[in-house]
N, C-alpha and C. Protein backbone atom coordinates (compact mmCIF):
# COMPACT_ATOMS: atom_id res chain seq x y z
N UNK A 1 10.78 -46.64 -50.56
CA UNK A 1 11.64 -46.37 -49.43
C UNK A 1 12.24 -44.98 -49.49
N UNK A 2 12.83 -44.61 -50.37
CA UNK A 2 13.19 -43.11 -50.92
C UNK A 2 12.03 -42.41 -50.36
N UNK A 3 10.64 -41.90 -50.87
CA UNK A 3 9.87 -41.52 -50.63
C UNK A 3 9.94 -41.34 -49.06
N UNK A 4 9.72 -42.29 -48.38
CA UNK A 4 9.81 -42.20 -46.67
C UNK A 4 11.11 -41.45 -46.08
N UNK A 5 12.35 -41.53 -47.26
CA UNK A 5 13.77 -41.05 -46.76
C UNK A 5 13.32 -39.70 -47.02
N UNK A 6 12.60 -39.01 -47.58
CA UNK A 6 12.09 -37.83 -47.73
C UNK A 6 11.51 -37.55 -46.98
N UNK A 7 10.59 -38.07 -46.83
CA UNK A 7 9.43 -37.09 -45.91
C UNK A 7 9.91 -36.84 -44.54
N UNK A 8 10.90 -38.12 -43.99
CA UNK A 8 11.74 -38.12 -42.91
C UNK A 8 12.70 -36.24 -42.87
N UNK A 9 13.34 -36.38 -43.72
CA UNK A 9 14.18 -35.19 -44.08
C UNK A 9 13.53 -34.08 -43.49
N UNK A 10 12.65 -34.42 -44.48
CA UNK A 10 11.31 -32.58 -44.74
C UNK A 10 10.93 -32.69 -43.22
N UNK A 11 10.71 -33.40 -42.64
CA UNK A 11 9.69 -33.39 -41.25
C UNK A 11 10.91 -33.03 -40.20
N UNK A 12 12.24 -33.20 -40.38
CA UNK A 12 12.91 -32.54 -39.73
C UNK A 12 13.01 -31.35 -39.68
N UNK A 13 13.21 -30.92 -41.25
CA UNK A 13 13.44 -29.63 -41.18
C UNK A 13 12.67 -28.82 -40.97
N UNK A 14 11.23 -29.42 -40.93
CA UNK A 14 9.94 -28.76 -40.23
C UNK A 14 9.94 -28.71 -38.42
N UNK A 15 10.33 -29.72 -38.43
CA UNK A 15 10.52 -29.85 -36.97
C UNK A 15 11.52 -29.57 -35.64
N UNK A 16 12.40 -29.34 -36.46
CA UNK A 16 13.30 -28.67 -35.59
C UNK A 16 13.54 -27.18 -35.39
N UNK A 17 12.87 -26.47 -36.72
CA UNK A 17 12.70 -24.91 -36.71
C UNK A 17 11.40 -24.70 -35.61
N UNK A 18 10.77 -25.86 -35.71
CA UNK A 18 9.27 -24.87 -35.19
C UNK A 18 9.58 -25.52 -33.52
N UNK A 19 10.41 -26.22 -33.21
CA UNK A 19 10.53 -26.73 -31.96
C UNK A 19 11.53 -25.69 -31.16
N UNK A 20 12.58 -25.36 -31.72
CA UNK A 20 13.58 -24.76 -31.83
C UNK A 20 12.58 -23.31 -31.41
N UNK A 21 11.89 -22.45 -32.00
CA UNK A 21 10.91 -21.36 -31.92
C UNK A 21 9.86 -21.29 -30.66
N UNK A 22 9.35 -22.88 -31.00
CA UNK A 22 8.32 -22.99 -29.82
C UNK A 22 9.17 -22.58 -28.45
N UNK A 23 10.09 -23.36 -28.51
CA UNK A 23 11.20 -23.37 -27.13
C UNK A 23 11.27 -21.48 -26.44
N UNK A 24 12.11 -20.93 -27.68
CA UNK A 24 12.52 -19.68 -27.44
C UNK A 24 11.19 -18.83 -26.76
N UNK A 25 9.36 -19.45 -27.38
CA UNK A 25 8.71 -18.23 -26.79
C UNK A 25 8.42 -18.62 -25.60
N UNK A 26 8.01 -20.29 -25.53
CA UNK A 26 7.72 -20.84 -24.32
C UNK A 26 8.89 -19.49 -22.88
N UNK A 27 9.85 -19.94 -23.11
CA UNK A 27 11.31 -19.27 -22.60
C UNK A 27 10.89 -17.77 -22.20
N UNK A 28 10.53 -16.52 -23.73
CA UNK A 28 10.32 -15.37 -23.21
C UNK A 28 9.50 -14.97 -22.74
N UNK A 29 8.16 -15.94 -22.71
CA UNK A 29 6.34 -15.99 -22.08
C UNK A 29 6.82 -16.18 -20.39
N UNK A 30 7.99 -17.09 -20.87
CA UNK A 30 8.17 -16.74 -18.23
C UNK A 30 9.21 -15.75 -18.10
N UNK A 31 9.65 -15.36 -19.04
CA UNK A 31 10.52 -13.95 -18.77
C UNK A 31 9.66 -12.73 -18.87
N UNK A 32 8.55 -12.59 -19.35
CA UNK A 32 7.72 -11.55 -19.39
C UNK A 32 6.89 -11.88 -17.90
N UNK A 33 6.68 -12.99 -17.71
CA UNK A 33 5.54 -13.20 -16.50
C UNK A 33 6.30 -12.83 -15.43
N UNK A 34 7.72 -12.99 -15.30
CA UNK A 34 8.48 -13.01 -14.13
C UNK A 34 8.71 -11.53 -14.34
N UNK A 35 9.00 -11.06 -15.17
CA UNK A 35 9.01 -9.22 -15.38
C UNK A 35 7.34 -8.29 -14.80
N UNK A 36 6.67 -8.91 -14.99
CA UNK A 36 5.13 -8.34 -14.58
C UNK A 36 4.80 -8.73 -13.38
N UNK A 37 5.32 -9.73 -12.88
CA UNK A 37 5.13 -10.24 -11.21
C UNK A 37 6.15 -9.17 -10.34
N UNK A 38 7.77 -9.14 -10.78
CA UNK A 38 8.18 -7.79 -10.13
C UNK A 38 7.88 -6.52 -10.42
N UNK A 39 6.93 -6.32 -11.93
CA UNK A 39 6.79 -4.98 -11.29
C UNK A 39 5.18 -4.62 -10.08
N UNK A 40 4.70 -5.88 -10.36
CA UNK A 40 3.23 -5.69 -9.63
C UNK A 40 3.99 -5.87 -8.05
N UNK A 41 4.65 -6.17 -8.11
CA UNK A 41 5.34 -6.48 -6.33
C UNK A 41 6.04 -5.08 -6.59
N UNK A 42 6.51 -4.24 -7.32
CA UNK A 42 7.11 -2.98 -6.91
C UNK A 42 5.74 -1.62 -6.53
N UNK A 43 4.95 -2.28 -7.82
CA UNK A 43 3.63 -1.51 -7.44
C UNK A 43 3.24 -1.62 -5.97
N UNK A 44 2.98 -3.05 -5.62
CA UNK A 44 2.12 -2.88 -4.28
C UNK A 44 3.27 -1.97 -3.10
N UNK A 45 4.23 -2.18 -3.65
CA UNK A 45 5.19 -1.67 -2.39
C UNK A 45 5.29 0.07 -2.50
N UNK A 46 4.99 0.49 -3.47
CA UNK A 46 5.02 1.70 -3.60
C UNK A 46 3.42 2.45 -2.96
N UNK A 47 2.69 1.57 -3.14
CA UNK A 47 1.11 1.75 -2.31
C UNK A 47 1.33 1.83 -1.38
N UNK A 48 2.12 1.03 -0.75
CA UNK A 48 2.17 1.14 0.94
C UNK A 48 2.90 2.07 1.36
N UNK A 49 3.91 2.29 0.61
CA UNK A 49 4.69 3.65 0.83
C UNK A 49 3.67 4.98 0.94
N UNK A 50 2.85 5.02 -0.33
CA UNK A 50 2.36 6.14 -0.24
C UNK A 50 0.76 6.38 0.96
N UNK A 51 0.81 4.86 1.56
CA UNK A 51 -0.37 4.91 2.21
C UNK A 51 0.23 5.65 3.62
N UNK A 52 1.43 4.91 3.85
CA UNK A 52 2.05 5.64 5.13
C UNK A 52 2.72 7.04 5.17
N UNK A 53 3.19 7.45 4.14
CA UNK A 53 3.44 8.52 3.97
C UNK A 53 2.46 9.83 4.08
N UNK A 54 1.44 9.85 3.11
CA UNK A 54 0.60 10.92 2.81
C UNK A 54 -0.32 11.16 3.72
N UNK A 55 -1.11 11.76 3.69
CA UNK A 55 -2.25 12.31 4.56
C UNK A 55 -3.70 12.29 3.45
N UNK A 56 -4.55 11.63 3.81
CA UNK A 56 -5.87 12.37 3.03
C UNK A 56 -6.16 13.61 2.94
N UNK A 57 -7.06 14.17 2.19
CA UNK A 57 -7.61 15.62 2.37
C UNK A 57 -8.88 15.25 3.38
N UNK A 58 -9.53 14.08 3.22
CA UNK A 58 -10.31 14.17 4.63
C UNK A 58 -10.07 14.08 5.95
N UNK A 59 -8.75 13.45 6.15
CA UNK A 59 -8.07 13.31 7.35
C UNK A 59 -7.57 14.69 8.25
N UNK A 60 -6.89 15.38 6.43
CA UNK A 60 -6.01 16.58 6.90
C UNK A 60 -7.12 17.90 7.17
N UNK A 61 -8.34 18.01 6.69
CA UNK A 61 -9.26 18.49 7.77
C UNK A 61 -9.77 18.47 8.74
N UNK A 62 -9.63 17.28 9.39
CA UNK A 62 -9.97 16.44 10.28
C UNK A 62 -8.93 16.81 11.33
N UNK A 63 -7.81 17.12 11.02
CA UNK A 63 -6.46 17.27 11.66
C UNK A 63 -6.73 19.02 12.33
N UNK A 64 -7.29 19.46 11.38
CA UNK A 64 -7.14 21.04 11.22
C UNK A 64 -8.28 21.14 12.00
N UNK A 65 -8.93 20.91 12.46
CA UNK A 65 -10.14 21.10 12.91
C UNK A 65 -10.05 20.37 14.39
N UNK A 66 -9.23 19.92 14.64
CA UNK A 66 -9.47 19.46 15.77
C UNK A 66 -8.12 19.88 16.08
N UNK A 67 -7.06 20.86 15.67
CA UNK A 67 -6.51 22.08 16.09
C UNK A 67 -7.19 23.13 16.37
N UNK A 68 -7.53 23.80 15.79
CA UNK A 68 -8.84 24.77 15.81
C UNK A 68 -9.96 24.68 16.89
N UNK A 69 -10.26 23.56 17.03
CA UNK A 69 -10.27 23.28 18.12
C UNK A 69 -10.02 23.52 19.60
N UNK A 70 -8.92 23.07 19.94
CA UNK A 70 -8.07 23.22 21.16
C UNK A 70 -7.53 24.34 21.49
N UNK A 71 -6.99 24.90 20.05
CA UNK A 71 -6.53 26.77 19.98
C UNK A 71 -7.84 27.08 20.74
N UNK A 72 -9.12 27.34 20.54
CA UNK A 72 -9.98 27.85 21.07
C UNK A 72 -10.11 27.99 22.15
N UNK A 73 -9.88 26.58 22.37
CA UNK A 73 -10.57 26.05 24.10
C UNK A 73 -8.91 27.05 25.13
N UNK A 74 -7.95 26.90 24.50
CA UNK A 74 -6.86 27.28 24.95
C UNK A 74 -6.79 28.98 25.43
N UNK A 75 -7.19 29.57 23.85
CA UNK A 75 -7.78 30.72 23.83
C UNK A 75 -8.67 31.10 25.33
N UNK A 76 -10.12 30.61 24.70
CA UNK A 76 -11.26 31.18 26.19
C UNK A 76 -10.58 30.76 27.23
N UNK A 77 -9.73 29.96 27.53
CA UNK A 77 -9.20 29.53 29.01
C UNK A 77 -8.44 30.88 29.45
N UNK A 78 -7.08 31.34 28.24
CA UNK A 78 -6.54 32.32 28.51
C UNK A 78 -7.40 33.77 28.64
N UNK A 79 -8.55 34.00 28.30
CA UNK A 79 -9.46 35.03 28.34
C UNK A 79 -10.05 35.34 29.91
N UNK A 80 -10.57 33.85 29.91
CA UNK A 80 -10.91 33.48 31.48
C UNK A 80 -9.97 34.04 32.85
N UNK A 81 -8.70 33.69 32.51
CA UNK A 81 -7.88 34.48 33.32
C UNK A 81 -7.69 35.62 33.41
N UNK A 82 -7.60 35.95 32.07
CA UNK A 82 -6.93 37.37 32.07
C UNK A 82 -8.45 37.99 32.65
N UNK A 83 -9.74 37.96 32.70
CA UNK A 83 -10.50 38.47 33.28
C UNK A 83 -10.78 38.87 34.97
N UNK A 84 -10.20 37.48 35.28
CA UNK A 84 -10.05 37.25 36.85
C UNK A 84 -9.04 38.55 37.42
């Protein structure tokens, strides 16, 4: 009976450290997940920021060129007159 009053003991003191531990990482494993979910939600929000914000370099030629454009057409129009 002793024997069993032992192992009882020991299996506590095994068992309440490693339960006690398990608990705490279980605990900081959703404090890290919940830390990496806001920053991936700050990420995407900063994407969209910079999608609306910026300009491409293919766009912003695209922009320039179809100024360049119109200057022209604006241009020969004013040429046109001044010829008349």
């Amino acid at each position: 009976m002793e024997h069993l009053d032992v192992i009882g003991r020991l299996t506590n003191w095994f068992w309440l450290p490693l339960s006690a531990i398990t608990g705490w990482l279980l605990k900081r494993l959703h404090t890290i997940e919940a830390k990496a979910e806001r920053a991936d939600d700050k990420a995407d929000q900063f994407k969209i920021y910079a999608i609306e914000q910026f300009v491409t370099r293919k766009e912003h030629i695209h922009m320039s060129n179809r100024i360049d454009t119109k200057l022209d057409r604006i241009l020969d129009k004013l040429e046109q007159k001044a010829d008349k």
